[in-house]
C-alpha atoms as a PDB file:
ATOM      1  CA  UNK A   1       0.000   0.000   0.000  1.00  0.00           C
ATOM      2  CA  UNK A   2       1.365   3.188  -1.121  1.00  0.00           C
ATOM      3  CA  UNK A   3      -0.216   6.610  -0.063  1.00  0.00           C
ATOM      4  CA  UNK A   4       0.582  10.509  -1.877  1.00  0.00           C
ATOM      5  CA  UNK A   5       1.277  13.015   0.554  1.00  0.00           C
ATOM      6  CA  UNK A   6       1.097  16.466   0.803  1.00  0.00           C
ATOM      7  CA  UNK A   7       4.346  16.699  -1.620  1.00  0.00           C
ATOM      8  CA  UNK A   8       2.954  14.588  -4.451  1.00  0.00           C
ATOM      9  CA  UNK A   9       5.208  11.727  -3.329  1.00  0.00           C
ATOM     10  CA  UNK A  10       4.182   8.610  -3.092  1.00  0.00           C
ATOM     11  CA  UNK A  11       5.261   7.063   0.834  1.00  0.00           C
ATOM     12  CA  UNK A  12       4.287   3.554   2.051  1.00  0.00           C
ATOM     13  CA  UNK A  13       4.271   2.880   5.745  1.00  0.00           C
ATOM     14  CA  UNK A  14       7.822   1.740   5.797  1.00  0.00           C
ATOM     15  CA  UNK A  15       8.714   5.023   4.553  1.00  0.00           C
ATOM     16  CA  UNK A  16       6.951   6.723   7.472  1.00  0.00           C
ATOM     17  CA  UNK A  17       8.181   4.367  10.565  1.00  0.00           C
ATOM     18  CA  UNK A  18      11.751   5.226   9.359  1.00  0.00           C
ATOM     19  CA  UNK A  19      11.115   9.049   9.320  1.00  0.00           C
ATOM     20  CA  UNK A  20       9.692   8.155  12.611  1.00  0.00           C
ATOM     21  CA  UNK A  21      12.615   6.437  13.623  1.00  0.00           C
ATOM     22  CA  UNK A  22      14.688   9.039  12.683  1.00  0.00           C
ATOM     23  CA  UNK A  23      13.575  11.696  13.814  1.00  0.00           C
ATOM     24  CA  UNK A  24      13.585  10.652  17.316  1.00  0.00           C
ATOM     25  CA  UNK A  25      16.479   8.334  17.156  1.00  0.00           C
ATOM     26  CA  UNK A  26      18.121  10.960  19.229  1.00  0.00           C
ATOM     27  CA  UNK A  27      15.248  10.458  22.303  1.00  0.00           C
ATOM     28  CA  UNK A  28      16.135   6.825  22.542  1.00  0.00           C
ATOM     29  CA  UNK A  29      12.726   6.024  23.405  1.00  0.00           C
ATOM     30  CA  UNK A  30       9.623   6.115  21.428  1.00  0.00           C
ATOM     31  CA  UNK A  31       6.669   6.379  24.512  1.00  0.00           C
ATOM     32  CA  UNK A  32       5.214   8.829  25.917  1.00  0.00           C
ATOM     33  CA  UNK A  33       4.791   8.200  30.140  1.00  0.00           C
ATOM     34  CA  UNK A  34       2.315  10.141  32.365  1.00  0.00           C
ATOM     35  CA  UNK A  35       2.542   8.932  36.047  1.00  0.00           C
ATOM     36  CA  UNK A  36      -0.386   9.715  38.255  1.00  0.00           C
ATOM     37  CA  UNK A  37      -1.358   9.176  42.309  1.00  0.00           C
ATOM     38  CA  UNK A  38      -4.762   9.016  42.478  1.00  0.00           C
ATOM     39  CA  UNK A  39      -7.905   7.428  45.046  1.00  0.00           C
ATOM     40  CA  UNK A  40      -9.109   4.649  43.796  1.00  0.00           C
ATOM     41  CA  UNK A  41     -11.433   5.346  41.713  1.00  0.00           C
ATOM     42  CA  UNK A  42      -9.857   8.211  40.413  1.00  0.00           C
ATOM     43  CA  UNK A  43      -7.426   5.850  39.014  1.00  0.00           C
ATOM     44  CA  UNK A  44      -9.232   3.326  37.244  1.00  0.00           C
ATOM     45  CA  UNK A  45     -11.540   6.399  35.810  1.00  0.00           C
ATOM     46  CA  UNK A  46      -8.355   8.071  34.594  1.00  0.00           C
ATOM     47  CA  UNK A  47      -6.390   4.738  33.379  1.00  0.00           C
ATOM     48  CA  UNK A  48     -10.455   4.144  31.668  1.00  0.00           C
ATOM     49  CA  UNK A  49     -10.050   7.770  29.774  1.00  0.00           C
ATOM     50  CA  UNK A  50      -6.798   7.120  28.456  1.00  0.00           C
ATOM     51  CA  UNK A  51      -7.763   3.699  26.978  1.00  0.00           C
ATOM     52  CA  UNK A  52     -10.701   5.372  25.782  1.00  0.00           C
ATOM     53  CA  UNK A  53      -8.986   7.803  24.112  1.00  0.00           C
ATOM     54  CA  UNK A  54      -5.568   6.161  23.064  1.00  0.00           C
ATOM     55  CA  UNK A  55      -7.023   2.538  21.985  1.00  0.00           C
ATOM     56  CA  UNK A  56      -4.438  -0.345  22.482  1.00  0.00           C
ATOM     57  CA  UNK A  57      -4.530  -1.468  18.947  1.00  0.00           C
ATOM     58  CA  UNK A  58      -3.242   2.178  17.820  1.00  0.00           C
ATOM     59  CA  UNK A  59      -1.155   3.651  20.296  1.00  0.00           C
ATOM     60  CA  UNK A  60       0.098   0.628  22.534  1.00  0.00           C
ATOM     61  CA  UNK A  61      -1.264   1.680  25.545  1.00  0.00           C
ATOM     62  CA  UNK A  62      -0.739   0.102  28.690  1.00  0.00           C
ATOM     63  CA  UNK A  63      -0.297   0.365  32.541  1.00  0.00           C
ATOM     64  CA  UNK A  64       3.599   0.213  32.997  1.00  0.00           C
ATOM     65  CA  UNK A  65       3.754   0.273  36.665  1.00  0.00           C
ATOM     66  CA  UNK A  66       1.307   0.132  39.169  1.00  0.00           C
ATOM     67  CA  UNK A  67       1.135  -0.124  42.792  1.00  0.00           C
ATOM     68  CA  UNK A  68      -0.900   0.510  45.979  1.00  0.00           C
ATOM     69  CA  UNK A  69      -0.369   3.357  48.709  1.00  0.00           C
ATOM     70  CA  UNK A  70      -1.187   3.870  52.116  1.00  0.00           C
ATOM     71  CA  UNK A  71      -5.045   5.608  52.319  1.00  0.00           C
ATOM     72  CA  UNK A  72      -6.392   3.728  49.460  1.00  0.00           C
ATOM     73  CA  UNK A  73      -4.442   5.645  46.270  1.00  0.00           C
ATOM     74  CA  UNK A  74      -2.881   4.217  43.179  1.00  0.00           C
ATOM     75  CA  UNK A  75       0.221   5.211  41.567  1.00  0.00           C
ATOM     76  CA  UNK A  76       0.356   4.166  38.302  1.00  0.00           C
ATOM     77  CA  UNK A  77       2.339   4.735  35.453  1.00  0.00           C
ATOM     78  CA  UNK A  78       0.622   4.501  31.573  1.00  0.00           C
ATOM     79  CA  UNK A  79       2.659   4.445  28.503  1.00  0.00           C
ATOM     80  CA  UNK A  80       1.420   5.065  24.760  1.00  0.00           C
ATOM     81  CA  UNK A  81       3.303   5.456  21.545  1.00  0.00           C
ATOM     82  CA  UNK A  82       2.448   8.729  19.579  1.00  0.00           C
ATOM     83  CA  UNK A  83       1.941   7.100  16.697  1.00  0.00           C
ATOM     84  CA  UNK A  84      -1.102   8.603  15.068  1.00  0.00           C
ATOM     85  CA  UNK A  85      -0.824  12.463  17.655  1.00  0.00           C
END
């Protein structure tokens, strides 16, 4: 599958991961992390919105790290690749 882009050239998806790749060859890392310490139930609605709005099957997502503090709060990392931002 080949696609025209905005310059009239044609680019296939192996074209764009290696521009991807490239371009942030120099980050070393690809994700994108946002930790969070949250009740509960603030958690799992938060960890529910990102999921929601990055689906697994196009950005990756998925709880990294999790665990459980004192009082009842989560701390929980989620990771996603910025593949279609």
């Amino acid at each position: 599958m080949s696609v025209k882009g905005a310059s009239g050239k044609t680019t296939t998806p192996g074209d764009i991961a290696r521009r991807f790749r490239a371009k942030n060859a120099t980050r070393g890392d690809f994700w994108r992390r946002e930790t969070f310490t949250l009740p509960r139930m603030e958690a799992r609605a938060r960890a529910r919105e990102w999921f929601d709005r990055y689906p697994k099957a196009a950005y990756m997502t998925e709880i990294e790290f999790w665990r459980e503090l004192d009082d009842d709060r989560i701390e929980f990392t989620i990771r996603r690749l910025p593949s279609a931002d």
